[in-house]
N, C-alpha and C. Protein backbone atom coordinates (compact mmCIF):
# COMPACT_ATOMS: atom_id res chain seq x y z
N UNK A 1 162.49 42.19 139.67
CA UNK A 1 163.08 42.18 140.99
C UNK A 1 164.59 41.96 140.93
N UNK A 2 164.93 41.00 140.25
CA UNK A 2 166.66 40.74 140.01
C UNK A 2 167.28 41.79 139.69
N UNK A 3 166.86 42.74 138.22
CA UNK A 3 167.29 43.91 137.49
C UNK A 3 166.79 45.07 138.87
N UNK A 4 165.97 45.08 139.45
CA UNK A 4 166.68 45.89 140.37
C UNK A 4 167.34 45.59 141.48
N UNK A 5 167.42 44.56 141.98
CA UNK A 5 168.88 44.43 142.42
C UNK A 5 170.14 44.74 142.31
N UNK A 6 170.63 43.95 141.07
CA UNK A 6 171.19 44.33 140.17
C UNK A 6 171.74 46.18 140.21
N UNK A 7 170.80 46.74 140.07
CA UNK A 7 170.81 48.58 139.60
C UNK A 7 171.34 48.83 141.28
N UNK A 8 170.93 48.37 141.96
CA UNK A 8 171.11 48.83 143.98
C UNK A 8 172.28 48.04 144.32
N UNK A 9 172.93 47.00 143.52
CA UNK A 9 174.27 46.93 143.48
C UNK A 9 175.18 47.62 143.08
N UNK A 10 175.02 48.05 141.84
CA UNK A 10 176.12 48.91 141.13
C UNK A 10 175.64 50.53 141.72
N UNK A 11 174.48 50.92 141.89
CA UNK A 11 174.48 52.22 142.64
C UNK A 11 174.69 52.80 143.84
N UNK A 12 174.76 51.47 145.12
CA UNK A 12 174.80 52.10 145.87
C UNK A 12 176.79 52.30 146.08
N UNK A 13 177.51 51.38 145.86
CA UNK A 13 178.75 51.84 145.56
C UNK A 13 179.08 52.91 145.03
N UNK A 14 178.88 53.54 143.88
CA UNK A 14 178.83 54.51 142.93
C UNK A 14 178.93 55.80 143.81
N UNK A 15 177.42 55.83 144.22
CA UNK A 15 177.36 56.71 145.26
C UNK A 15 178.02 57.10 146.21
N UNK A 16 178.27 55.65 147.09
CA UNK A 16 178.86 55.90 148.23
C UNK A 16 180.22 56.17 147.68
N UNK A 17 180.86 56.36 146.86
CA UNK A 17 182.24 57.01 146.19
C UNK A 17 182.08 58.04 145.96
N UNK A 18 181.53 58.50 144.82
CA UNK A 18 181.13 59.97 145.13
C UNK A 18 180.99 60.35 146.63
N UNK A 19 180.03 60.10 147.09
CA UNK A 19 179.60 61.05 148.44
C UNK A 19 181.33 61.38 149.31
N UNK A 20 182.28 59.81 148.96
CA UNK A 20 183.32 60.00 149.58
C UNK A 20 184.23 61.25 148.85
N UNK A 21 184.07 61.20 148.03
CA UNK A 21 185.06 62.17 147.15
C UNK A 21 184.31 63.44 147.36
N UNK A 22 182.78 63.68 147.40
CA UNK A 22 182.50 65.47 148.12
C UNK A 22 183.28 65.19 149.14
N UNK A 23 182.59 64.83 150.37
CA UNK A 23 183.44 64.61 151.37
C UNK A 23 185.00 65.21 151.69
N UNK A 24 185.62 64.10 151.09
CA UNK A 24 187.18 64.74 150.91
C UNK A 24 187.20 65.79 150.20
N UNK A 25 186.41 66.63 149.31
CA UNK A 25 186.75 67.79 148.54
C UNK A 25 186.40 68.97 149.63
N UNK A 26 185.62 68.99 150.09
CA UNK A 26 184.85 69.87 151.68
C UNK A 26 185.90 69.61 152.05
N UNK A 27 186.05 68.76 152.51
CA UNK A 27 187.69 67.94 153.88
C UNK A 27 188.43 68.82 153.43
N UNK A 28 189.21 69.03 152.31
CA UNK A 28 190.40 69.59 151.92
C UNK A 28 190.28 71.26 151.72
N UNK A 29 189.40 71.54 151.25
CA UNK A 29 189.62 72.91 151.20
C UNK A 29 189.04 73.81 151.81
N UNK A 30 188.05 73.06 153.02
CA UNK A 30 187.75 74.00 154.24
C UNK A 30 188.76 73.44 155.17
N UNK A 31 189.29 72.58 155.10
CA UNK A 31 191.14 72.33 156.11
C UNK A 31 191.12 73.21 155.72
N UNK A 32 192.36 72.98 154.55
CA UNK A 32 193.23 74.02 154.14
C UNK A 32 192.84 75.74 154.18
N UNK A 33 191.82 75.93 154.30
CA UNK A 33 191.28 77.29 154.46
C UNK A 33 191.42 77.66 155.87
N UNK A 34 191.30 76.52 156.95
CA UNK A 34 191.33 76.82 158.17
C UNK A 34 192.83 76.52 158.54
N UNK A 35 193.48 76.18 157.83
CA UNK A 35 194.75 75.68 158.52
C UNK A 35 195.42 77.00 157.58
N UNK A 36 195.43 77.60 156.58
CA UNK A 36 195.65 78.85 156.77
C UNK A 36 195.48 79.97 157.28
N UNK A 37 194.07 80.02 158.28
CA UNK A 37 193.96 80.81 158.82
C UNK A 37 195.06 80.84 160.33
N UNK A 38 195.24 79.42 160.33
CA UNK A 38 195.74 79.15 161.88
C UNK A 38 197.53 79.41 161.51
N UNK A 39 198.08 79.44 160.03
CA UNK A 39 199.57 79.63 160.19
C UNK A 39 199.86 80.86 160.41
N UNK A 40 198.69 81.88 159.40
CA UNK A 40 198.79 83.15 159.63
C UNK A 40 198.39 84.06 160.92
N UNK A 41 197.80 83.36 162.23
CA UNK A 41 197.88 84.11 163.20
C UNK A 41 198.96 83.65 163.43
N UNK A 42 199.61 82.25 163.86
CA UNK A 42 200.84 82.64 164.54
C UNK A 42 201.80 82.31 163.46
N UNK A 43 202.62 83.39 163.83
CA UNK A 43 203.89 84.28 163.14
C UNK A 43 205.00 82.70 163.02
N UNK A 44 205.28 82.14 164.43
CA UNK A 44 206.50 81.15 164.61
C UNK A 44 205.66 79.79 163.62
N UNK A 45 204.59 79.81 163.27
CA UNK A 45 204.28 78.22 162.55
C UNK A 45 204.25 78.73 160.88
N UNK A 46 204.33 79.95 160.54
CA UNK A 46 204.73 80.15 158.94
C UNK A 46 205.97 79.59 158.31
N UNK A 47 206.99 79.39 159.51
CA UNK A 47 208.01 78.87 158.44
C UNK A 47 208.39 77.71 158.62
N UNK A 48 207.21 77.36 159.25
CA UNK A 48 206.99 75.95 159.47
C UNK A 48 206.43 74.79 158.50
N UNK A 49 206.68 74.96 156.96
CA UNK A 49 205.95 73.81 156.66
C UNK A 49 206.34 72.41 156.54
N UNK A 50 207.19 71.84 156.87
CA UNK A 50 207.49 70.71 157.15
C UNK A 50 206.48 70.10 158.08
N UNK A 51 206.07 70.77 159.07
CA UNK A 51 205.57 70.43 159.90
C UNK A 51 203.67 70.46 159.27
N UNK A 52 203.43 71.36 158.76
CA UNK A 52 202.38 71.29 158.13
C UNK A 52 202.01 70.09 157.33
N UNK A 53 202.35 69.93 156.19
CA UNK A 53 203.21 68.61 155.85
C UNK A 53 203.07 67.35 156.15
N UNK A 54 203.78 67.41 157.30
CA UNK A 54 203.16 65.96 158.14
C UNK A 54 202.00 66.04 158.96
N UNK A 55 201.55 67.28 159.15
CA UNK A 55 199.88 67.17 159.48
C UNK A 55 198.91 67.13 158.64
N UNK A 56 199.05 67.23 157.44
CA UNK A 56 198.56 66.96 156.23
C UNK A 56 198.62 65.37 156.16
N UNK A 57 199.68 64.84 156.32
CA UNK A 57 200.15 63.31 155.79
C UNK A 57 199.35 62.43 157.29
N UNK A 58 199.32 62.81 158.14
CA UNK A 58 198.87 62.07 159.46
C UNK A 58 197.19 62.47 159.57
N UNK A 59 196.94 63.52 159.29
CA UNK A 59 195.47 63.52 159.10
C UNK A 59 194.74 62.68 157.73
N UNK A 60 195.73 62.10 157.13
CA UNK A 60 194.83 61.63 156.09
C UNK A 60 194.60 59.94 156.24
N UNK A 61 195.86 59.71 157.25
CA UNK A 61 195.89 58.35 157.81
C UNK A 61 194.48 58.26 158.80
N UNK A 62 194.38 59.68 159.29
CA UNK A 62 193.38 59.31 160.43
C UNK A 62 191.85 59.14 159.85
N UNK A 63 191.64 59.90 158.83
CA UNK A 63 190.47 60.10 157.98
C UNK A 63 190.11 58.74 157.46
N UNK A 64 191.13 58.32 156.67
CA UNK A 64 190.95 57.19 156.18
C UNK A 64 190.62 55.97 156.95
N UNK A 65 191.24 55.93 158.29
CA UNK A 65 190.93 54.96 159.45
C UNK A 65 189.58 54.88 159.97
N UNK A 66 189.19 55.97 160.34
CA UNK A 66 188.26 56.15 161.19
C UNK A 66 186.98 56.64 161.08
N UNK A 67 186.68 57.29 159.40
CA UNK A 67 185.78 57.63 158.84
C UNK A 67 184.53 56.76 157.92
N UNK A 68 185.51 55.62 157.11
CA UNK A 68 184.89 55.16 156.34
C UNK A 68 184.22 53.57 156.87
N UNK A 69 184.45 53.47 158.01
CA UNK A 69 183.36 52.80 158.59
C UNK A 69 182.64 52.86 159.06
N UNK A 70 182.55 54.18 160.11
CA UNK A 70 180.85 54.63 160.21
C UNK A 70 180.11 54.67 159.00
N UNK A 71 180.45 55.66 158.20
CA UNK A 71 179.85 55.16 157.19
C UNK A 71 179.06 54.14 156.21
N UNK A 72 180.22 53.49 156.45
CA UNK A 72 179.84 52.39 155.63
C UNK A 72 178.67 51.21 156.55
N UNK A 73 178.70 52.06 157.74
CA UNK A 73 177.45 51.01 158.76
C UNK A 73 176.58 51.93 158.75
N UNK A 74 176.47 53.32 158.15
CA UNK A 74 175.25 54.26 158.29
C UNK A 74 174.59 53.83 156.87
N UNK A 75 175.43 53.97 155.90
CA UNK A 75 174.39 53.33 154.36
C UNK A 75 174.24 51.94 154.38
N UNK A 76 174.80 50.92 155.16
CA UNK A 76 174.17 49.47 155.16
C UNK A 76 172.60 49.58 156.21
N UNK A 77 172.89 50.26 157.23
CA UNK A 77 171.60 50.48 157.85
C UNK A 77 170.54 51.27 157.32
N UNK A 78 170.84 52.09 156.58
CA UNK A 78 170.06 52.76 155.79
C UNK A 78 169.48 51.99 154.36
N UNK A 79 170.22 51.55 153.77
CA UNK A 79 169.97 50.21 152.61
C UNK A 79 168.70 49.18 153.34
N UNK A 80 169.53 48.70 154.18
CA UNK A 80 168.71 47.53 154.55
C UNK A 80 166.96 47.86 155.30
N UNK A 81 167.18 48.99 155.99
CA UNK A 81 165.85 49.69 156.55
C UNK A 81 164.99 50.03 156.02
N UNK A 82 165.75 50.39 154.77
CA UNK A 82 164.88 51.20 153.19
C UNK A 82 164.69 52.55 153.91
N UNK A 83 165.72 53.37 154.40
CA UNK A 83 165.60 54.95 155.08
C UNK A 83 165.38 55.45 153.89
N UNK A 84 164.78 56.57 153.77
CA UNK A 84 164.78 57.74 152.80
C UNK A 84 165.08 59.09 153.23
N UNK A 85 164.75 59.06 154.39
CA UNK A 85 165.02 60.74 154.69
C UNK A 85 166.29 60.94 154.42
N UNK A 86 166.55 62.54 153.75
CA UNK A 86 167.81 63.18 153.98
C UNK A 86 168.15 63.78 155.12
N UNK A 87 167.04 63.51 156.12
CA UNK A 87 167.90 64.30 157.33
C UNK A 87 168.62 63.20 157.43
N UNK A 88 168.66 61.31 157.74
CA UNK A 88 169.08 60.72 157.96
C UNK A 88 170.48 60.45 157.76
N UNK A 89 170.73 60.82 156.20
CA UNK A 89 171.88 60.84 155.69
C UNK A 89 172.99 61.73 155.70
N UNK A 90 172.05 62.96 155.76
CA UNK A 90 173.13 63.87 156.19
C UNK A 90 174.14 64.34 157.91
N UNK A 91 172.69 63.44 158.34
CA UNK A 91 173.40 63.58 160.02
C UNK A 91 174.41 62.51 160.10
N UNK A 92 173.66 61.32 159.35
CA UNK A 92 174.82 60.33 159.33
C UNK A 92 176.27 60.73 158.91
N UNK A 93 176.17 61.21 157.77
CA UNK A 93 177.24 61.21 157.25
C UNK A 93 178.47 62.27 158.16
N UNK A 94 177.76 63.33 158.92
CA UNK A 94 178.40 64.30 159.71
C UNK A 94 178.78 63.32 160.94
N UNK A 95 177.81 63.03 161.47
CA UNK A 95 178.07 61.97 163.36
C UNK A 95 179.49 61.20 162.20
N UNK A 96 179.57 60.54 161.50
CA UNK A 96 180.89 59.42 161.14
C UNK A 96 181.80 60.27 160.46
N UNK A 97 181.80 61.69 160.03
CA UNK A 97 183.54 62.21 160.29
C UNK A 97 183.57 62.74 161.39
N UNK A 98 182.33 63.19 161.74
CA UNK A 98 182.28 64.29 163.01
C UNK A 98 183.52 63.69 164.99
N UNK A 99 183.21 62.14 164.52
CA UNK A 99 183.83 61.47 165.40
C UNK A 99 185.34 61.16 165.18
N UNK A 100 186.01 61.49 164.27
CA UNK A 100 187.31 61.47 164.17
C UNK A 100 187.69 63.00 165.02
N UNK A 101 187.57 64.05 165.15
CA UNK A 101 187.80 65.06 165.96
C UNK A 101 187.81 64.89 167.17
N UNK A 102 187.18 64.11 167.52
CA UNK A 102 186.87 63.89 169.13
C UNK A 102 188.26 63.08 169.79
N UNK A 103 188.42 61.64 168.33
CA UNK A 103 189.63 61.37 168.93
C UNK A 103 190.80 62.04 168.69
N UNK A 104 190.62 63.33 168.20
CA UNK A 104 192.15 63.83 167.91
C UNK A 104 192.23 65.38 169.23
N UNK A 105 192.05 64.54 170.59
CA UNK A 105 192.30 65.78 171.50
C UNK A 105 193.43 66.41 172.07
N UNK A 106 194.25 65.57 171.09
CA UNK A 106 195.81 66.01 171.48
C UNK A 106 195.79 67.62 170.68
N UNK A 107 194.95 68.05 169.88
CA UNK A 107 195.77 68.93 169.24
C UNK A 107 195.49 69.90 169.80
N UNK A 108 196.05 70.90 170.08
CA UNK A 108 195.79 72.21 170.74
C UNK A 108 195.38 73.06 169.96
N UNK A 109 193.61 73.25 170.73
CA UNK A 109 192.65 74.60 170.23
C UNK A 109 192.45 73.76 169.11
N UNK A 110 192.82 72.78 168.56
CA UNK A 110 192.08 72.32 167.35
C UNK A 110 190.69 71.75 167.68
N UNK A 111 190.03 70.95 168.91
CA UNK A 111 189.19 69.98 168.54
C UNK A 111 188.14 70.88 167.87
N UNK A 112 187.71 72.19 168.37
CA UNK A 112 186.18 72.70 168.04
C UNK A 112 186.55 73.19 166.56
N UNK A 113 187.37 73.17 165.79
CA UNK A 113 187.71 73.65 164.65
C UNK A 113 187.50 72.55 163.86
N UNK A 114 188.71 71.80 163.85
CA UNK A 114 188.26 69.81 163.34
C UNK A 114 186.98 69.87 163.59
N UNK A 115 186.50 69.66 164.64
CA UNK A 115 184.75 69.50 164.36
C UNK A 115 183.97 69.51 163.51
N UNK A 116 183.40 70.90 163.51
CA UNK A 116 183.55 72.31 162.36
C UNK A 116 183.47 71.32 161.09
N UNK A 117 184.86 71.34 160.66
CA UNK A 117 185.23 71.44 159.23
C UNK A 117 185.43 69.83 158.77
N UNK A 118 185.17 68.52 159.68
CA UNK A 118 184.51 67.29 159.87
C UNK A 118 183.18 66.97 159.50
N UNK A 119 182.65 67.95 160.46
CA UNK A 119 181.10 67.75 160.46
C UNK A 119 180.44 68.42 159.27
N UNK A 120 180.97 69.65 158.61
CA UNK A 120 180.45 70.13 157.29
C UNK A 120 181.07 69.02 156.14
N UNK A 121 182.45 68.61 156.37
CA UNK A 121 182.20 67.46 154.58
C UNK A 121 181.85 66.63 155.02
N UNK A 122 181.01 65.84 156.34
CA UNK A 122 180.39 64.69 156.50
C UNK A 122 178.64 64.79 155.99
N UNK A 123 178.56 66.72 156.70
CA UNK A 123 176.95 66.94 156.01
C UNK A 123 176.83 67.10 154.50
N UNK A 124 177.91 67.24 153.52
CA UNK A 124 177.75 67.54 152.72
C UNK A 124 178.18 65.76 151.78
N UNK A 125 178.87 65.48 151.70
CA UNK A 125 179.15 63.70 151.56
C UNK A 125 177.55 62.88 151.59
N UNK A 126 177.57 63.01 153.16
CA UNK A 126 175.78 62.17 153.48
C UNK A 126 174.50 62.51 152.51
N UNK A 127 174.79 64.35 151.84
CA UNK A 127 173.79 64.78 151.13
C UNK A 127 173.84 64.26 149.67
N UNK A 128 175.24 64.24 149.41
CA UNK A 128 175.21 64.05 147.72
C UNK A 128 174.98 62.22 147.46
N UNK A 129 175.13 61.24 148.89
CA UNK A 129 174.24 60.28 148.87
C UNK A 129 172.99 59.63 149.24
N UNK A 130 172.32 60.55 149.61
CA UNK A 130 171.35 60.87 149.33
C UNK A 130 170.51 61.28 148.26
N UNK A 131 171.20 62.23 147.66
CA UNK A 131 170.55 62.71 146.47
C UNK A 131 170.71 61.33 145.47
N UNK A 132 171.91 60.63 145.25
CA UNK A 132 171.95 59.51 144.32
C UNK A 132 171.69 58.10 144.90
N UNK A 133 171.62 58.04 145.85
CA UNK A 133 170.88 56.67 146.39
C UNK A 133 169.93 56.66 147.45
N UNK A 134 170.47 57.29 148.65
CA UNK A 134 169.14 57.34 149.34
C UNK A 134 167.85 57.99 149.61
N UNK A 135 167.60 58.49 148.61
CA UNK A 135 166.33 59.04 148.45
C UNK A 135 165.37 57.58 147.40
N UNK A 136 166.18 56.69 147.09
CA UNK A 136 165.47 55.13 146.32
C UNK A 136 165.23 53.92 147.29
N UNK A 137 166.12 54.71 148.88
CA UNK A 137 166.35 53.05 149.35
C UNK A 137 165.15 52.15 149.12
């Protein structure tokens, strides 16, 4: 009983790092895939990257704020419940980036896009912890 303790200490961290790092890897290069799509329709924001730039640098403040505590209350509830389903984890993990978009309604024509591309590295994050921890809770 101790030795697995023990193992559900050091794994569920583990995990929940990884899952953060898919996460941010989805995060970044379905952004960046969509935020190229959005310089190249309009013509006046291409020679704009300064400005890109600091939406790069301010979205990562917001990610970092506002993401990793849902989280981190979706795998303590999930730990402690002993959840197993992967639907659980993966919705989880989408509903806690999925909600940083919502507060960013300042941006124009962005929210349903942020969404989008929120809610896929949150489904994909929630899955790869799943696959390494919560499928044991």
């Amino acid at each position: 009983m101790f030795w697995k303790t023990v193992g559900r200490l050091i794994l569920v961290p583990l995990a929940f790092l990884l899952a953060m790092a898919t996460a941010g890897f989805v995060l970044v290069t379905l952004g960046l895939e969509r935020m190229t799509q959005t310089i190249h329709a309009d013509s006046d924001a291409a020679g704009h990257f300064d400005l890109v730039f600091s939406f790069i640098e301010q979205g990562s403040a917001i990610v970092t704020a506002f993401t990793i505590i849902p989280a981190i209350v979706f795998v303590i509830i999930g730990e402690v419940a002993r959840i197993r389903s992967a639907l659980y984890y993966i919705v989880g993990g989408g509903v806690s980036m999925a909600v940083t978009p919502l507060l960013a309604q300042g941006v124009e024509g962005g929210p349903a896009v942020l969404w989008q591309v929120f809610a896929a590295a949150g489904f994909a994050g929630g899955f790869v912890y799943w696959l390494l921890a919560g499928r044991t809770a």
